[in-house]
Protein backbone atom coordinates (compact mmCIF):
# COMPACT_ATOMS: atom_id res chain seq x y z
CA UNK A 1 -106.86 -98.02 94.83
CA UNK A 2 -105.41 -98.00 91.59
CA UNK A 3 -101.74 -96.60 91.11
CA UNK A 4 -101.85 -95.75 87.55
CA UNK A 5 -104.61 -93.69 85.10
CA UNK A 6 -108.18 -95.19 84.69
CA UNK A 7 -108.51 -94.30 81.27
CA UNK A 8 -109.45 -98.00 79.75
CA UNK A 9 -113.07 -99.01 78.35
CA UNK A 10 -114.71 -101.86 77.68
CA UNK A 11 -114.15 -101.41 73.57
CA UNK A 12 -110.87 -99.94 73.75
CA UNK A 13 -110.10 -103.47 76.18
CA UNK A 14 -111.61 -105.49 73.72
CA UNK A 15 -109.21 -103.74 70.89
CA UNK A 16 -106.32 -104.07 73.04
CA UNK A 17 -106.87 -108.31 73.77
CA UNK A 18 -108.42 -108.62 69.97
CA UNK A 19 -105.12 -107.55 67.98
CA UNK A 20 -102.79 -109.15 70.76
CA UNK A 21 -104.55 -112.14 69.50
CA UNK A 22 -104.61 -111.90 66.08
CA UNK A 23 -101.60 -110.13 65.87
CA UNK A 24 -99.03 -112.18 63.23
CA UNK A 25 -101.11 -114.73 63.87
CA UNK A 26 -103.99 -114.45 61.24
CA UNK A 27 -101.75 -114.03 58.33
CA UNK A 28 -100.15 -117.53 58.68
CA UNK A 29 -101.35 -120.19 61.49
CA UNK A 30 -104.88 -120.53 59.19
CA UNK A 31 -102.90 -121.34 56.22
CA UNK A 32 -100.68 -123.97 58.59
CA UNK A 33 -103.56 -125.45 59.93
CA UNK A 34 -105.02 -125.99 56.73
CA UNK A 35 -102.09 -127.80 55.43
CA UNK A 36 -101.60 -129.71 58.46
CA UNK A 37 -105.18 -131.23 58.93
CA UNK A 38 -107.23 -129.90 55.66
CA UNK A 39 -110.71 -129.50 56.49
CA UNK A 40 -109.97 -130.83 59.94
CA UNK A 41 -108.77 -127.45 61.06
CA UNK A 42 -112.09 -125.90 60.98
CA UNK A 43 -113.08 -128.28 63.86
CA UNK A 44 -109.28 -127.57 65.39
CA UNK A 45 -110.77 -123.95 65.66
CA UNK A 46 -114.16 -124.45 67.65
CA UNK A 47 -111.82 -127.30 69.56
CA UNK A 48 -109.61 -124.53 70.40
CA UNK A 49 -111.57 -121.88 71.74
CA UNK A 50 -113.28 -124.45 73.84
CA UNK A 51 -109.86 -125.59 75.28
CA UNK A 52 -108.51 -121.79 75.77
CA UNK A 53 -111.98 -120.60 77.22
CA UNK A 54 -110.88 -122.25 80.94
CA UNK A 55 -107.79 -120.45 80.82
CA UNK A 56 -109.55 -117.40 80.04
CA UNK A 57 -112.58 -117.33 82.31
CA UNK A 58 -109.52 -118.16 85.07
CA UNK A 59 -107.74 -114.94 84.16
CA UNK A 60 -110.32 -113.16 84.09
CA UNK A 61 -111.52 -113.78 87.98
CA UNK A 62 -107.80 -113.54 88.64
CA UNK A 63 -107.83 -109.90 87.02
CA UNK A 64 -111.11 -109.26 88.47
CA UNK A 65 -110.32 -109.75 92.28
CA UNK A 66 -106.89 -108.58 92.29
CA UNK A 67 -105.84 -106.19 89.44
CA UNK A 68 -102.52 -105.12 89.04
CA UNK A 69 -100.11 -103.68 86.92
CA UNK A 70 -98.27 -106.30 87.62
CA UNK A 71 -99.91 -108.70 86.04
CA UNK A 72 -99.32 -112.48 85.71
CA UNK A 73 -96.38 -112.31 87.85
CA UNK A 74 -97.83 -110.60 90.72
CA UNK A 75 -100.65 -112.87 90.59
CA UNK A 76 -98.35 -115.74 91.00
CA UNK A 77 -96.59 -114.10 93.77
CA UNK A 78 -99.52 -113.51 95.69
CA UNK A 79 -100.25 -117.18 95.48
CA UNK A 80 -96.64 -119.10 96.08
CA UNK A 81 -93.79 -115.92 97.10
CA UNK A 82 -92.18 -112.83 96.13
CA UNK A 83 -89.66 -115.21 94.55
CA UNK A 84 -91.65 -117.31 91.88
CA UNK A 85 -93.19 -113.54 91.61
CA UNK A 86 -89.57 -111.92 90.60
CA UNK A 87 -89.23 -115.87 88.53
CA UNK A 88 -92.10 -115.00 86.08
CA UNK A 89 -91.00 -111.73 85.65
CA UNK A 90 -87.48 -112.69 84.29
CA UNK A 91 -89.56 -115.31 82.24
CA UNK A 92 -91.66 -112.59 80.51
CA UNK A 93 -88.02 -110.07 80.22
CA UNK A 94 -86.16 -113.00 78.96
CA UNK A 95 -88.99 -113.46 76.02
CA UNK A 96 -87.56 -110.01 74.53
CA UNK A 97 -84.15 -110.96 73.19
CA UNK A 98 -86.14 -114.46 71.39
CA UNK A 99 -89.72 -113.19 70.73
CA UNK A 100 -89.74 -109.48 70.09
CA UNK A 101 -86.85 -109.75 66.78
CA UNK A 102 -88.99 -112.66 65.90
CA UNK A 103 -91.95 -110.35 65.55
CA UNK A 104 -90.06 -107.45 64.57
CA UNK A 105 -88.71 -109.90 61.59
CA UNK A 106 -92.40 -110.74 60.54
CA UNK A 107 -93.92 -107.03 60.69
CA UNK A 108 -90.80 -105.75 58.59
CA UNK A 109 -91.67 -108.93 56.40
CA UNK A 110 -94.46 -107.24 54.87
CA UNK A 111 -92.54 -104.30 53.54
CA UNK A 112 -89.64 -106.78 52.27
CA UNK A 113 -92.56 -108.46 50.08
CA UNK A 114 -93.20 -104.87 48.61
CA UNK A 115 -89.60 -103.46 48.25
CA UNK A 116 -86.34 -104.97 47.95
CA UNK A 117 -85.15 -103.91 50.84
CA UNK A 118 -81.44 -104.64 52.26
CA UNK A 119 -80.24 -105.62 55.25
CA UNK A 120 -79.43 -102.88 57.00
CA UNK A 121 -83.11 -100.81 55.74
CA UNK A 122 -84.57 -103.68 57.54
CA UNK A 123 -83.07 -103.40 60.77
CA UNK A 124 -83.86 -99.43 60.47
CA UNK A 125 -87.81 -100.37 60.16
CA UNK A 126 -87.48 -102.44 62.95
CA UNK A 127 -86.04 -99.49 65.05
CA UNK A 128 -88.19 -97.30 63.91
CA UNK A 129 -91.04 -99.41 64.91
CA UNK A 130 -90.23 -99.68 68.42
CA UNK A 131 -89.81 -95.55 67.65
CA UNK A 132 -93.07 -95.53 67.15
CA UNK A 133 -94.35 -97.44 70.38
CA UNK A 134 -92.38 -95.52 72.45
CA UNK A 135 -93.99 -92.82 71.25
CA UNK A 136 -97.31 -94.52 71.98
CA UNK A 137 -96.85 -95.71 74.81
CA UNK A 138 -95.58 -91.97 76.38
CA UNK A 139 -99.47 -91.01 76.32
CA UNK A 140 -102.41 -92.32 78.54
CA UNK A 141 -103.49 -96.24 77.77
CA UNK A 142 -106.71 -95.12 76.10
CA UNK A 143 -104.74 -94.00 73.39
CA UNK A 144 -102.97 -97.58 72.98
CA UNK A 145 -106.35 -98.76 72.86
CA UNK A 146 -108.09 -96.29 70.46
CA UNK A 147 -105.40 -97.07 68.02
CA UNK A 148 -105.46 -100.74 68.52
CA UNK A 149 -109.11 -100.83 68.39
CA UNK A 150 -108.95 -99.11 64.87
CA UNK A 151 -106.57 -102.09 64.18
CA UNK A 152 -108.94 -104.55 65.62
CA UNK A 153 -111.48 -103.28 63.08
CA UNK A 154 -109.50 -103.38 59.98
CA UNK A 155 -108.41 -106.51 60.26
CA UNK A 156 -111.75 -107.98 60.81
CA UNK A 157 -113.44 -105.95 58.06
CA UNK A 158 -110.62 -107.35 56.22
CA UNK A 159 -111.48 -110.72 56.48
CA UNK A 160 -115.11 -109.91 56.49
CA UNK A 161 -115.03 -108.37 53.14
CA UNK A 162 -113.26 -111.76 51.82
CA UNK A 163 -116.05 -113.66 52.46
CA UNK A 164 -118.40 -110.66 51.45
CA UNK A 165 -116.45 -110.61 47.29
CA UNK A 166 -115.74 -114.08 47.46
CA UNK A 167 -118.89 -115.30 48.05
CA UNK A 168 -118.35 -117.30 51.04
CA UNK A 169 -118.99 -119.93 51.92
CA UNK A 170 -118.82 -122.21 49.33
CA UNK A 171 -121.35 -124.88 48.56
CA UNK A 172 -118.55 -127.17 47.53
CA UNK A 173 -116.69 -125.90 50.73
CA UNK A 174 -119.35 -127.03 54.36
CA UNK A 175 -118.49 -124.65 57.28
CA UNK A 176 -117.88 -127.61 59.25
CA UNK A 177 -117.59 -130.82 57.01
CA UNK A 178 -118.10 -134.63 58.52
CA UNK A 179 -117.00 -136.54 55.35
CA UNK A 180 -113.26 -137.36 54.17
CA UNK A 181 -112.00 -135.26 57.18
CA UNK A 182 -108.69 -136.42 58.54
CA UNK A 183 -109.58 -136.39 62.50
CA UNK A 184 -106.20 -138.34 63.41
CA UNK A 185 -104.37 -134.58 61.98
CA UNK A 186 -106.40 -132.51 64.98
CA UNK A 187 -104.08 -133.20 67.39
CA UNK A 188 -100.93 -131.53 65.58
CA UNK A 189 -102.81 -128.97 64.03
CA UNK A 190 -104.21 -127.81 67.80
CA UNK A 191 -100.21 -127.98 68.75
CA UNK A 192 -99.89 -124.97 66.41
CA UNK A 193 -103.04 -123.21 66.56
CA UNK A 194 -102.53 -122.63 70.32
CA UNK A 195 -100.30 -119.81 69.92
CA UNK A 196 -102.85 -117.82 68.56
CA UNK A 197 -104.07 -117.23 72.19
CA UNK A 198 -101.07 -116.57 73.52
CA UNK A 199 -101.62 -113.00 74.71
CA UNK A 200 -103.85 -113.14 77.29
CA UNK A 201 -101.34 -112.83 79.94
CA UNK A 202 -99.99 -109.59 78.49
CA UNK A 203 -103.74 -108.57 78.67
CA UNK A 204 -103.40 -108.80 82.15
CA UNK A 205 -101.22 -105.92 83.05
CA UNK A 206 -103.96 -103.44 82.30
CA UNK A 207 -105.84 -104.37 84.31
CA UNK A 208 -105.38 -102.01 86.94
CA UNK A 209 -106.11 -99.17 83.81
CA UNK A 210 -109.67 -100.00 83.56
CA UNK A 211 -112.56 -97.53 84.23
CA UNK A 212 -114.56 -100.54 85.78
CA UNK A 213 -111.94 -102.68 86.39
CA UNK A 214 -114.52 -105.09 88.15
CA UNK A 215 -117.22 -105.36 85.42
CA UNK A 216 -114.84 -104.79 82.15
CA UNK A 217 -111.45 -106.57 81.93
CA UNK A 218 -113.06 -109.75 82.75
CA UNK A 219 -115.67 -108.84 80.22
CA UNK A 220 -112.80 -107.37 77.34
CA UNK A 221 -110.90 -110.56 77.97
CA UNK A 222 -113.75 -112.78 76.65
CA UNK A 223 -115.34 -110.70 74.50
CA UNK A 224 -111.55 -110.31 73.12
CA UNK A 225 -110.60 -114.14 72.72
CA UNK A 226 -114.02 -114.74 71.60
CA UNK A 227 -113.89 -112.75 68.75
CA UNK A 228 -110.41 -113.48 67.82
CA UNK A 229 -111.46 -117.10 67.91
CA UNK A 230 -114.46 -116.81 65.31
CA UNK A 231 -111.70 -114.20 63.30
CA UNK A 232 -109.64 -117.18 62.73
CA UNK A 233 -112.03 -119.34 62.24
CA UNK A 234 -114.04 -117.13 59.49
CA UNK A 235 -110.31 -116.79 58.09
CA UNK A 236 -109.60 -120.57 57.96
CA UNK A 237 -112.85 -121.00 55.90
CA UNK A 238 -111.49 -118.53 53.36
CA UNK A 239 -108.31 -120.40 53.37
CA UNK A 240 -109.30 -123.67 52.01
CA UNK A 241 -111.90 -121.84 50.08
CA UNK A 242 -109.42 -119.87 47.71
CA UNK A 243 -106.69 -122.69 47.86
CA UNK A 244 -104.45 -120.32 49.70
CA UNK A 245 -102.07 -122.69 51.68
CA UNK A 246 -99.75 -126.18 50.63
CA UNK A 247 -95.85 -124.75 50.91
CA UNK A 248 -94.26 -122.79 53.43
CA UNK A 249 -94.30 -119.98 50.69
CA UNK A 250 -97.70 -120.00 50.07
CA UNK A 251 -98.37 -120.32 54.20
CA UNK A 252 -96.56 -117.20 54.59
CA UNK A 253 -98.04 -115.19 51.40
CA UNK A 254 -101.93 -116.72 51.85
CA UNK A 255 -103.51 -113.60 52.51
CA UNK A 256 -102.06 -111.00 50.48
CA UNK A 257 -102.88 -114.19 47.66
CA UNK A 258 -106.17 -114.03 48.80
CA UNK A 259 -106.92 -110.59 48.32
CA UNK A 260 -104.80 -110.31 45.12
CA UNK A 261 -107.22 -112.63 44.17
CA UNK A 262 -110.02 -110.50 44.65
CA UNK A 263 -109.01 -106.96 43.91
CA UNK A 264 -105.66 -107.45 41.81
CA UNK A 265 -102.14 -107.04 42.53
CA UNK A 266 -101.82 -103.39 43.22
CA UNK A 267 -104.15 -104.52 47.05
CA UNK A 268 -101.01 -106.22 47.60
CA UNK A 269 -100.20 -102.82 48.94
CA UNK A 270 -103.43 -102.99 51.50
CA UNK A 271 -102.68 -106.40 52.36
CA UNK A 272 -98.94 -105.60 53.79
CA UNK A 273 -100.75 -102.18 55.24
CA UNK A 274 -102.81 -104.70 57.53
CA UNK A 275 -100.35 -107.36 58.23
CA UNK A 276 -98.14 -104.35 59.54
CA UNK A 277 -100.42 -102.85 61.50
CA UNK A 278 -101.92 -106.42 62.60
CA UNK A 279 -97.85 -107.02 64.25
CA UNK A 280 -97.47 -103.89 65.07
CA UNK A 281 -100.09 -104.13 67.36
CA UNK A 282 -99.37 -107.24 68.75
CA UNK A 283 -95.79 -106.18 69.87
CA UNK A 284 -96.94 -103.20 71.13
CA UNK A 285 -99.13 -105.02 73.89
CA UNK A 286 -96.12 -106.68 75.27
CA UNK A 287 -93.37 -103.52 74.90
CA UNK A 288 -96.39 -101.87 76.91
CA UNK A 289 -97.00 -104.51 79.06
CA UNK A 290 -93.54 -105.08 80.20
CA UNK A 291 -93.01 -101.50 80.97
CA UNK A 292 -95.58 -101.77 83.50
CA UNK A 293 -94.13 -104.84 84.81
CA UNK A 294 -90.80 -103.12 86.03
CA UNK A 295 -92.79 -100.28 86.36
CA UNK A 296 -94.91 -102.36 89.21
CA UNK A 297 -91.67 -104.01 90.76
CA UNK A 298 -90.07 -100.75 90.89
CA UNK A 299 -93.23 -99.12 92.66
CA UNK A 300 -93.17 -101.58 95.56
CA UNK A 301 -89.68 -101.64 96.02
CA UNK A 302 -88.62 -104.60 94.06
CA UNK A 303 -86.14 -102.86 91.63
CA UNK A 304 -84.65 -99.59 91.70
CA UNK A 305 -86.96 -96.86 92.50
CA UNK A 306 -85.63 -94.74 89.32
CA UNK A 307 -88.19 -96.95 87.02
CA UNK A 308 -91.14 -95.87 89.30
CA UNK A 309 -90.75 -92.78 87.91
CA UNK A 310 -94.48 -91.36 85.81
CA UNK A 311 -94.38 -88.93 83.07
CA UNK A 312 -96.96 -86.11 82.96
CA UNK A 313 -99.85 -88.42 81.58
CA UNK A 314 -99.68 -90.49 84.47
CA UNK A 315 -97.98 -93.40 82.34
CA UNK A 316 -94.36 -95.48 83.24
CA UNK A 317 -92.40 -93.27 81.01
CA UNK A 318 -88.72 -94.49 82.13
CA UNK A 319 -89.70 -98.28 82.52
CA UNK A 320 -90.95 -97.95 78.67
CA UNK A 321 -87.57 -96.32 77.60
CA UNK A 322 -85.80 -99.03 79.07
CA UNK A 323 -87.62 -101.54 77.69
CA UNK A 324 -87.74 -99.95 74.20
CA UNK A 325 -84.12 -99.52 75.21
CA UNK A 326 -83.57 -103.52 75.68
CA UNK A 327 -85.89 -104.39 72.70
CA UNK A 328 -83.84 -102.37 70.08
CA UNK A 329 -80.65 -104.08 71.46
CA UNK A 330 -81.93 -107.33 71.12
CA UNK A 331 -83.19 -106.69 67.64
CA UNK A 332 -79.39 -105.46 66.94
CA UNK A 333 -78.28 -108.14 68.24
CA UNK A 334 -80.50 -111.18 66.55
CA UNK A 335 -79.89 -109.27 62.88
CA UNK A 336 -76.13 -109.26 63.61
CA UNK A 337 -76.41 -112.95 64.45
CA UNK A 338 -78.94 -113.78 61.44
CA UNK A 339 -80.55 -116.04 63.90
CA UNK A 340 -84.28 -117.91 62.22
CA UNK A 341 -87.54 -116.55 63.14
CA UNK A 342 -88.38 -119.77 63.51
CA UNK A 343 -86.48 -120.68 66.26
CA UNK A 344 -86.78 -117.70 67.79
CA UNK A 345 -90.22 -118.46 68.19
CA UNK A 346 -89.86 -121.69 69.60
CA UNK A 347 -88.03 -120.54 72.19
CA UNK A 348 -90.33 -117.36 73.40
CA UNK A 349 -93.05 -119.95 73.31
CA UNK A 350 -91.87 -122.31 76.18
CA UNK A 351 -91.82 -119.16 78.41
CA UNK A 352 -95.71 -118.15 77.68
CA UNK A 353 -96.16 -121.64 78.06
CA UNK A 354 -94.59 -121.52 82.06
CA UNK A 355 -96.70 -118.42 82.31
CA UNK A 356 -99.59 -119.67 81.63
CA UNK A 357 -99.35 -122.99 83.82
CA UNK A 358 -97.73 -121.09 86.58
CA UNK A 359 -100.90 -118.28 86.12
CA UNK A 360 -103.42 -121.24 86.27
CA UNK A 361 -101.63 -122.67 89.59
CA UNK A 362 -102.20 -119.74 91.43
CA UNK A 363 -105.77 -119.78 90.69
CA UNK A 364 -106.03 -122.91 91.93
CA UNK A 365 -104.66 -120.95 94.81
CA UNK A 366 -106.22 -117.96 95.41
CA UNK A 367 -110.05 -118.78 93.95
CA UNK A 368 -112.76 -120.75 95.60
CA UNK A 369 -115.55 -122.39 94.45
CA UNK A 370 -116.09 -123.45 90.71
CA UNK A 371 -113.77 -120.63 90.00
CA UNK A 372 -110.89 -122.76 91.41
CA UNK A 373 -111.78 -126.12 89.74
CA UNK A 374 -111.62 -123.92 86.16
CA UNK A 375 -108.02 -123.04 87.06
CA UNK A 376 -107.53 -126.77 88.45
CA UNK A 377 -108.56 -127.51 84.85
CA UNK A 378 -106.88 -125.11 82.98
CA UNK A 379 -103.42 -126.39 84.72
CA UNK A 380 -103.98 -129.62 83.30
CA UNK A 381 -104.39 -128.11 80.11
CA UNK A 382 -101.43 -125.98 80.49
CA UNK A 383 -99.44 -129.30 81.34
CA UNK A 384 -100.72 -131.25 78.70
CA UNK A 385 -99.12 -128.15 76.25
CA UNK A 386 -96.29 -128.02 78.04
CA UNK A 387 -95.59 -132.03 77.13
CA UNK A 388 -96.04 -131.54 73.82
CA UNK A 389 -93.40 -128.82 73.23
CA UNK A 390 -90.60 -131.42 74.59
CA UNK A 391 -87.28 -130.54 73.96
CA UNK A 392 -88.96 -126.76 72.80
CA UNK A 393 -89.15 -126.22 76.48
CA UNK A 394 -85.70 -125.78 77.28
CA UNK A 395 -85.13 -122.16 76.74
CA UNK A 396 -88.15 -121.36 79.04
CA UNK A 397 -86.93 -123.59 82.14
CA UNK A 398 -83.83 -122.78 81.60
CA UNK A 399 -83.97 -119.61 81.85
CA UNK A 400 -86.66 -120.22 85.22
CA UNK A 401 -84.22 -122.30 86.90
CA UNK A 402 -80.90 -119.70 86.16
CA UNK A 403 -82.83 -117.15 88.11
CA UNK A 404 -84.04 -119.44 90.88
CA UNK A 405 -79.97 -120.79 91.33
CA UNK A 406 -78.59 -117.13 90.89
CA UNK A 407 -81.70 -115.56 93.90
CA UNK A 408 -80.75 -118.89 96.11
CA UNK A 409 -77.17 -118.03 96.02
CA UNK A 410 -77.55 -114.09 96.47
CA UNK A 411 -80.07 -114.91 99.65
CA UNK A 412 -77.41 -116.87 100.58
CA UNK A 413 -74.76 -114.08 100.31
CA UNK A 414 -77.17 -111.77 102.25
CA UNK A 415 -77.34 -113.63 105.03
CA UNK A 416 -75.86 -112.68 108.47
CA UNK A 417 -72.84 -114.72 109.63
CA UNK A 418 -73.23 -115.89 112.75
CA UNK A 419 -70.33 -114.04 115.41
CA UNK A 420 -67.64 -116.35 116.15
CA UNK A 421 -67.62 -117.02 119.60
CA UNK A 422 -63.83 -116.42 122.02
């Protein structure tokens, strides 16, 4: 039985997953794959989605047989203890004071491009930002998902309508091109390209939310990374059509160039409209979806009962404030520092990375059948990222192993001395 609203849909699912995907993601990584590998990305792309489609279609019977609001981690706890279960979840909390400024950083980005904006107006948008999720996120799920649906649709009538006015494709530009490509470049343009998918595993704490949990969060969640595949693809093509890519400037500034292009500079203003509303709903997944993480843990017992607490839509109310609570700090914090958004990412990415091959594990685990040679495949996969990061990986299992010394020692603590004998 399901311990929070059923309010979810298949559309509003596939709105939720879509912009989790796309997220920050559609406004840069095309324009970085096409300067790392050229025409080659457009391959990278179908490559991709081929690679990620395992992992998917493994969440997805994961979510379908046992959703939860707790999401990857309870997944993994049901599969190898309550202590890799508590493990992930300070993964996925320990993303927040790395991940979530990162993002912040890139939404307010947009505005920065339009206004010269100081310091200190910065760090207000970003506060008022997570304002405005906790604000969200105090009402039913559906209405997460109607908004981010309406998101969803924007930005792919956005990129729609670029191939609509620019008359795309070219014929000087083939969809997928077999001469002068540089194949060799695949390989490190896939190393970037992955992150666009990572977001699935947030997708996976509302599951327990769906109508038909059953039939439609397995169907959302490849309906979702399906689309948001072919968005970046489509996207890409428009990329090395218009020229848009080269420096890290022009990476960062290739779609509001693109659509410049087209309708002059005053759509600059509808381009940093969309990129806005593109991160805004790809942080707000996560804010959500670790709210119902403590929310879960809280609910069975696992952390103070005081975050099990529901408002009067039915929704994690206090677990939200807290974690809006934690997010704003960190944001404080990473502005007071100055620290890179660029190393800020690297870091949050190890952690989805250990997510995702710890999620995959416990498929291997808990499925049967050709269900549980997917996940056996999908771990590989998983591995094969995680080798690549290298030295990127330390934040991530660092932070795993501090928690798994600090619970060994307090189990330790809690255990009854034995009585001394006379």
């Amino acid at each position: 039985m399901s311990r929070l609203n059923k309010d979810l849909s298949l559309l509003q699912g596939v709105g939720l997953l879509t912009t989790s995907l796309l997220g920050t993601g559609i406004f840069i990584i095309p324009a970085v794959a096409a300067t790392t590998a050229g025409a080659a990305s457009l391959w990278a792309w179908l490559i991709l989605i081929v690679l990620v489609l395992p992992i998917a279609f493994t969440f997805a019977q994961l979510g379908k047989r046992f959703p939860h609001a707790g999401g990857a981690p309870h997944l993994i706890g049901r599969a190898f203890g309550p202590r890799l279960e508590q493990g992930t979840a300070f993964l996925f909390l320990s993303v927040m004071p790395v991940g979530l400024p990162a993002a912040l950083n890139i939404a307010t980005g947009f505005w920065h491009a339009l206004f010269a904006l100081s310091s200190g107006a910065i760090l207000v948008i970003q506060l008022a930002t997570l304002g405005l999720m906790w604000l969200l996120g105090q009402r039913p799920a559906k209405a997460s998902g109607n908004v981010q649906t309406a998101i969803a649709v924007v930005i792919v009538a956005t990129v729609a309508s670029l191939w609509w006015f620019g008359d795309l494709p070219l014929a000087s530009m083939p969809l997928l091109p077999t001469q002068g490509v540089a194949w060799g470049s695949i390989p490190a343009a896939l190393a970037v390209m992955f992150w666009c998918f990572v977001g699935i595993e947030a997708f996976a704490h509302v599951g327990e939310e769906f109508k038909s949990p059953d039939r439609d969060f397995p169907l959302a969640l490849l309906i979702g990374t399906l689309l948001a595949g072919l968005v970046y693809w489509a996207c890409s093509v428009a990329v090395l059509s218009f020229g848009a890519f080269g420096s890290p400037q022009a990476n960062g500034a290739s779609m509001p160039q693109m659509i410049a292009g087209l309708w002059g500079d005053n759509a600059k203003w509808l381009a940093a409209l969309i990129g806005y509303l593109a991160c805004f709903a790809s942080i707000n997944i996560y804010v959500q979806g670790f709210a119902r993480l403590l929310w879960s843990l809280a609910d069975e017992g696992k952390l103070p009962a005081a975050l099990a607490g529901r408002n009067r839509h039915g929704v994690p109310g206090r677990a939200l404030t807290l974690v809006v609570l934690i997010c704003a700090a960190c944001a404080v914090l990473a502005w007071w520092q100055g620290l890179s958004i660029s190393a800020l990412i690297r870091y949050a990415n190890g952690n989805f990375v250990l997510v995702y091959l710890l999620s995959m594990a416990a498929g291997w685990k808990l499925l049967h059948g050709p269900w549980r040679w997917l996940a056996g495949i999908s771990t590989l996969l998983c591995l094969l990222t995680l080798s690549v990061l290298g030295q990127d990986m330390g934040y991530g299992l660092g932070m795993l192993a501090l928690f798994l010394v600090l619970s060994r020692l307090l189990a330790r603590q809690q255990r009854p001395r034995p009585a001394k004998s006379l």
